[in-house]
N, C-alpha and C. Protein backbone atom coordinates (compact mmCIF):
# COMPACT_ATOMS: atom_id res chain seq x y z
N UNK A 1 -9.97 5.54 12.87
CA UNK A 1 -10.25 4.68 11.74
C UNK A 1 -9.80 3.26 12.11
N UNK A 2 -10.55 2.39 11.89
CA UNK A 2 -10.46 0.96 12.18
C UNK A 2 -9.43 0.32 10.95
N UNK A 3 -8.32 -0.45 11.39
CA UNK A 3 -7.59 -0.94 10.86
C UNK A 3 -7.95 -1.77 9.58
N UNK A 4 -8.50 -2.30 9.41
CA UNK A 4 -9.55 -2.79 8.20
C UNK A 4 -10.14 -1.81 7.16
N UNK A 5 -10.56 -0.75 7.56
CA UNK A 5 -10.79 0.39 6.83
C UNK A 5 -9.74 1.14 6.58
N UNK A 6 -8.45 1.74 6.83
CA UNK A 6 -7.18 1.64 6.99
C UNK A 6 -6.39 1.11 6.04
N UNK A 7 -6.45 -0.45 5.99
CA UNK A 7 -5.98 -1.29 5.17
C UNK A 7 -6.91 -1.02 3.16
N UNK A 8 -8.08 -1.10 3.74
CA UNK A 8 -8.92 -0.94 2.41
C UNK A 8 -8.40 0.41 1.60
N UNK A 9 -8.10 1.46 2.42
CA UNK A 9 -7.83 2.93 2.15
C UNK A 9 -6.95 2.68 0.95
N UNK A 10 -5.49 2.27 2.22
CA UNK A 10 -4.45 2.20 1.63
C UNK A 10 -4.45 1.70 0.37
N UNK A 11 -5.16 0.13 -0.23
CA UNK A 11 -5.16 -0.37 -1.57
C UNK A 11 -5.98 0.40 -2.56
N UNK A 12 -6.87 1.45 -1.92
CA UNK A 12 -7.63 1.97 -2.77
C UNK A 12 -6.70 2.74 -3.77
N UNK A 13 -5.88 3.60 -3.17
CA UNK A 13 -4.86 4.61 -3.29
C UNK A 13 -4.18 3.93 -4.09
N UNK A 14 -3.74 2.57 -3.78
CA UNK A 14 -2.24 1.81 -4.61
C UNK A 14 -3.11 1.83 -5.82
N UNK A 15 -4.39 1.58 -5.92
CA UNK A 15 -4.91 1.55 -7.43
C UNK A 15 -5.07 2.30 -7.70
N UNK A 16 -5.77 3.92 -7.29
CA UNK A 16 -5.30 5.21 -7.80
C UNK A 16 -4.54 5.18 -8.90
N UNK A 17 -3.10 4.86 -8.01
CA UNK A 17 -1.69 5.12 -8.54
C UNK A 17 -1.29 4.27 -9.53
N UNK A 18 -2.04 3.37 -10.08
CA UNK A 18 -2.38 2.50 -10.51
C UNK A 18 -1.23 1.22 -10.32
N UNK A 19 -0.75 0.83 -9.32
CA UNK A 19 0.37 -0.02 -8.47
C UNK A 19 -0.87 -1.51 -8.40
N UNK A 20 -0.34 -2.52 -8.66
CA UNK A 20 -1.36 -3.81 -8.20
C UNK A 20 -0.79 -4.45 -7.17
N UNK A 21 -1.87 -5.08 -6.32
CA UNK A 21 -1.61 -5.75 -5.59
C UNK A 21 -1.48 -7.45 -5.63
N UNK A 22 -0.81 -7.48 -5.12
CA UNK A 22 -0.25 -9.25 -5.43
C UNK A 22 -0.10 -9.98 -3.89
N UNK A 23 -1.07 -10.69 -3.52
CA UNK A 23 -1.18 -11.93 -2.08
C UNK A 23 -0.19 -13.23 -2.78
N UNK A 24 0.83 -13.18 -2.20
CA UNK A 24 1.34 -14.70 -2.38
C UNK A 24 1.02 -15.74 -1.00
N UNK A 25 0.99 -16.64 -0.96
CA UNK A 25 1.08 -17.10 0.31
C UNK A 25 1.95 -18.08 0.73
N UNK A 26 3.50 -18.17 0.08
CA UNK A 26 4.80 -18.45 0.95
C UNK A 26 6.00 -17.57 0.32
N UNK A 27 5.63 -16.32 0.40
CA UNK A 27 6.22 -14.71 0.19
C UNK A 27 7.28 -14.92 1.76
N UNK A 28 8.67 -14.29 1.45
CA UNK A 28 9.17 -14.19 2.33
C UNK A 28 9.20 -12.54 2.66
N UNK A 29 9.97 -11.69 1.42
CA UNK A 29 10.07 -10.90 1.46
C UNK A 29 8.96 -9.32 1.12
N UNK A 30 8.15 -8.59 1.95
CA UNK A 30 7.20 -7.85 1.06
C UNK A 30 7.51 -6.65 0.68
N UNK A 31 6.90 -6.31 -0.58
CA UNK A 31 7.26 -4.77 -0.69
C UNK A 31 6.82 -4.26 -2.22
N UNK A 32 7.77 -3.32 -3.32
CA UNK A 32 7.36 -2.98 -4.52
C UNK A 32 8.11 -4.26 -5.27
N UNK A 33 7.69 -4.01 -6.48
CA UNK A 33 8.78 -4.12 -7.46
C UNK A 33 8.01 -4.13 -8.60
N UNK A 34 9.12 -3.54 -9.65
CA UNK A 34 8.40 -3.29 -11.16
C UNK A 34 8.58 -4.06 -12.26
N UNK A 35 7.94 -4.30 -13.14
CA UNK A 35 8.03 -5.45 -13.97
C UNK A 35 7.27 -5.17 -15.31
N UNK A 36 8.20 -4.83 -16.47
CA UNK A 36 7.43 -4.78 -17.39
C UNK A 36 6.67 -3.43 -17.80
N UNK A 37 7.88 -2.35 -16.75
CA UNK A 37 6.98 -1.06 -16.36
C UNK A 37 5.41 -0.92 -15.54
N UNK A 38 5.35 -1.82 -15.33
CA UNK A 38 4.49 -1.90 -14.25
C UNK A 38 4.37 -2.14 -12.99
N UNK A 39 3.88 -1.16 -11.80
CA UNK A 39 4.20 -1.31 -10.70
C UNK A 39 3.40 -2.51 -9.73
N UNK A 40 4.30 -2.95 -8.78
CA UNK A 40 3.11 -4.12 -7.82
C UNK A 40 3.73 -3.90 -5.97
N UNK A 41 2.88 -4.02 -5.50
CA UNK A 41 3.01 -4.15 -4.49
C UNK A 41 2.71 -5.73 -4.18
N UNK A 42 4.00 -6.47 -3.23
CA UNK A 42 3.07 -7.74 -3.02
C UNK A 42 3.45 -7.99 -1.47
N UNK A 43 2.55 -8.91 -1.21
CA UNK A 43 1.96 -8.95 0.07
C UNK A 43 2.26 -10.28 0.53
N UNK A 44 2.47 -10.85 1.53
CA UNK A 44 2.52 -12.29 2.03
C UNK A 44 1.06 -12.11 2.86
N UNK A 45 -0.12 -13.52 2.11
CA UNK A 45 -1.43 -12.61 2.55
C UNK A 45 -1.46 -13.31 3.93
N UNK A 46 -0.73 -14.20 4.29
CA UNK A 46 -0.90 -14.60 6.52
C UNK A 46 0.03 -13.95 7.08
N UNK A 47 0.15 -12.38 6.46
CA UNK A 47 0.94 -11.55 7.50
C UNK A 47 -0.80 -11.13 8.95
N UNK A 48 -0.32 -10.39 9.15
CA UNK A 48 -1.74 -9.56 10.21
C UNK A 48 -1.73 -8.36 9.82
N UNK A 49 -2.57 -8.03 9.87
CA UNK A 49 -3.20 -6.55 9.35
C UNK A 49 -2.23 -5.73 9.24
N UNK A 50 -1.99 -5.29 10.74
CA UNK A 50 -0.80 -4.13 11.21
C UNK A 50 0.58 -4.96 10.43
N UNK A 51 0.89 -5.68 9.74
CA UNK A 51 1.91 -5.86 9.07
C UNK A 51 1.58 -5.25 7.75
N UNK A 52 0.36 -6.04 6.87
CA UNK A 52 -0.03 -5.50 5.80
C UNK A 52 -0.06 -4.26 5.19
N UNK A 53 -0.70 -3.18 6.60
CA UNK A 53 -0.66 -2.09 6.78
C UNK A 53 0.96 -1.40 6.88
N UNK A 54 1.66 -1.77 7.58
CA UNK A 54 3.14 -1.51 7.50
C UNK A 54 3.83 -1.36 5.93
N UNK A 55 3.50 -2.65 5.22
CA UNK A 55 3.93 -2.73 4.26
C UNK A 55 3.15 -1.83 2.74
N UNK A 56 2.10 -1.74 2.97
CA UNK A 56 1.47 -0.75 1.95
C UNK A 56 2.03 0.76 2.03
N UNK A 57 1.84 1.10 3.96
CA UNK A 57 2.59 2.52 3.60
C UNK A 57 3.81 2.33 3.19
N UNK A 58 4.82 1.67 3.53
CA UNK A 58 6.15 2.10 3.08
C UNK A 58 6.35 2.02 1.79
N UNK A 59 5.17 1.30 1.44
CA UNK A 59 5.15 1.16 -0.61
C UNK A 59 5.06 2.41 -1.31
N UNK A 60 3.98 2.74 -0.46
CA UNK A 60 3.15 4.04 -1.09
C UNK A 60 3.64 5.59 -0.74
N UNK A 61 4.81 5.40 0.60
CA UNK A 61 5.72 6.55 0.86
C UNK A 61 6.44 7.48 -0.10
N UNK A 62 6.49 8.53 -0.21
CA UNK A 62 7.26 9.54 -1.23
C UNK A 62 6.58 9.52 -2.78
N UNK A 63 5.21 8.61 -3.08
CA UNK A 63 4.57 8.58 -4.30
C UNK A 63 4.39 10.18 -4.18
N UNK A 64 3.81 10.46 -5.62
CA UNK A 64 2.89 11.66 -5.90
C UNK A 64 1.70 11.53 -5.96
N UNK A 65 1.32 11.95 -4.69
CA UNK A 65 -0.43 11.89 -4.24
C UNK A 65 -1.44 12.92 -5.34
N UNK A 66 -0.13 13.86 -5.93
CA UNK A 66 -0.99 14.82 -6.23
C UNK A 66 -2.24 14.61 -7.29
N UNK A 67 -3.46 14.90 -7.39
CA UNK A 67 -4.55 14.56 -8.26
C UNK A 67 -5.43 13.39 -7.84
N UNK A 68 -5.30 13.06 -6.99
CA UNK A 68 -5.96 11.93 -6.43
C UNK A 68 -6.34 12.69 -4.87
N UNK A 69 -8.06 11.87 -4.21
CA UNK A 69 -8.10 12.42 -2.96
C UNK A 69 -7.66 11.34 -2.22
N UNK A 70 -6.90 11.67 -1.09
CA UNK A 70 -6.85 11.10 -0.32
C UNK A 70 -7.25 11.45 1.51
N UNK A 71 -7.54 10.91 2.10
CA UNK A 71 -8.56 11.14 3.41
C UNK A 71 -6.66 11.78 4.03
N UNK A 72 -7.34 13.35 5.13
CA UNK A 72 -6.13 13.93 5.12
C UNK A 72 -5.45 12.75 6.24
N UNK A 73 -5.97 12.55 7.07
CA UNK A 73 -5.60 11.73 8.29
C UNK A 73 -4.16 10.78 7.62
N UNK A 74 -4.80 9.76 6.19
CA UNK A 74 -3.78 8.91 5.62
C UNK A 74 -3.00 9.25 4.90
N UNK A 75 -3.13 10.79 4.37
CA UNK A 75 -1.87 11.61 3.46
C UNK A 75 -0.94 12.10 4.39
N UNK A 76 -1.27 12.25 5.82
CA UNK A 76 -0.32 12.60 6.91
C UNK A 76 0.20 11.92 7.01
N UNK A 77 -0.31 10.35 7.25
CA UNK A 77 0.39 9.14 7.69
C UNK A 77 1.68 8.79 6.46
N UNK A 78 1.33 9.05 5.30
CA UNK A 78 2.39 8.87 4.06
C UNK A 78 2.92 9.78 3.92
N UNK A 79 2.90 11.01 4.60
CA UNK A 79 3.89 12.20 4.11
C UNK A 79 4.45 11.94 5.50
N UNK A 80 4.35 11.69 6.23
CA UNK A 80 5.26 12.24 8.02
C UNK A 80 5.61 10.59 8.15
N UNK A 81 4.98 9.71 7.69
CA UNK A 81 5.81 8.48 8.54
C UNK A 81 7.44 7.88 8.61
């Protein structure tokens, strides 16, 4: 799977879960945080992919996948990483 498709996966899922995504662009730090009972993932958007990607799984690590599909290849990658 091409990293771009990869990346798309991953946000598909964060909306599943219904988590939003947030691009700042002079973000130091990335990751969750909740607000208002609502979940966000945010992003510093001139990281590079394989960062972006870094940072979505570790967002989306230990969620409950259950009821939602997810492609098995990227439920491995969030259950074993």
């Amino acid at each position: 799977m091409e990293k771009k498709e990869l990346f798309n996966n991953l946000l598909s899922i964060a909306e599943k879960l219904d988590i939003k995504i947030i691009y700042e662009n002079k973000l130091i730090v990335n990751g969750t945080c909740r607000s208002y009972g609502k979940d966000y993932i945010i992003i510093n958007k001139n990281l590079s992919i394989d960062d972006k990607i870094s940072v979505c799984i570790e967002c989306l690590k230990g969620r409950s996948l259950d009821g939602i599909y997810v492609l098995p290849e990227i439920r491995e990658i969030l259950l074993n990483d």
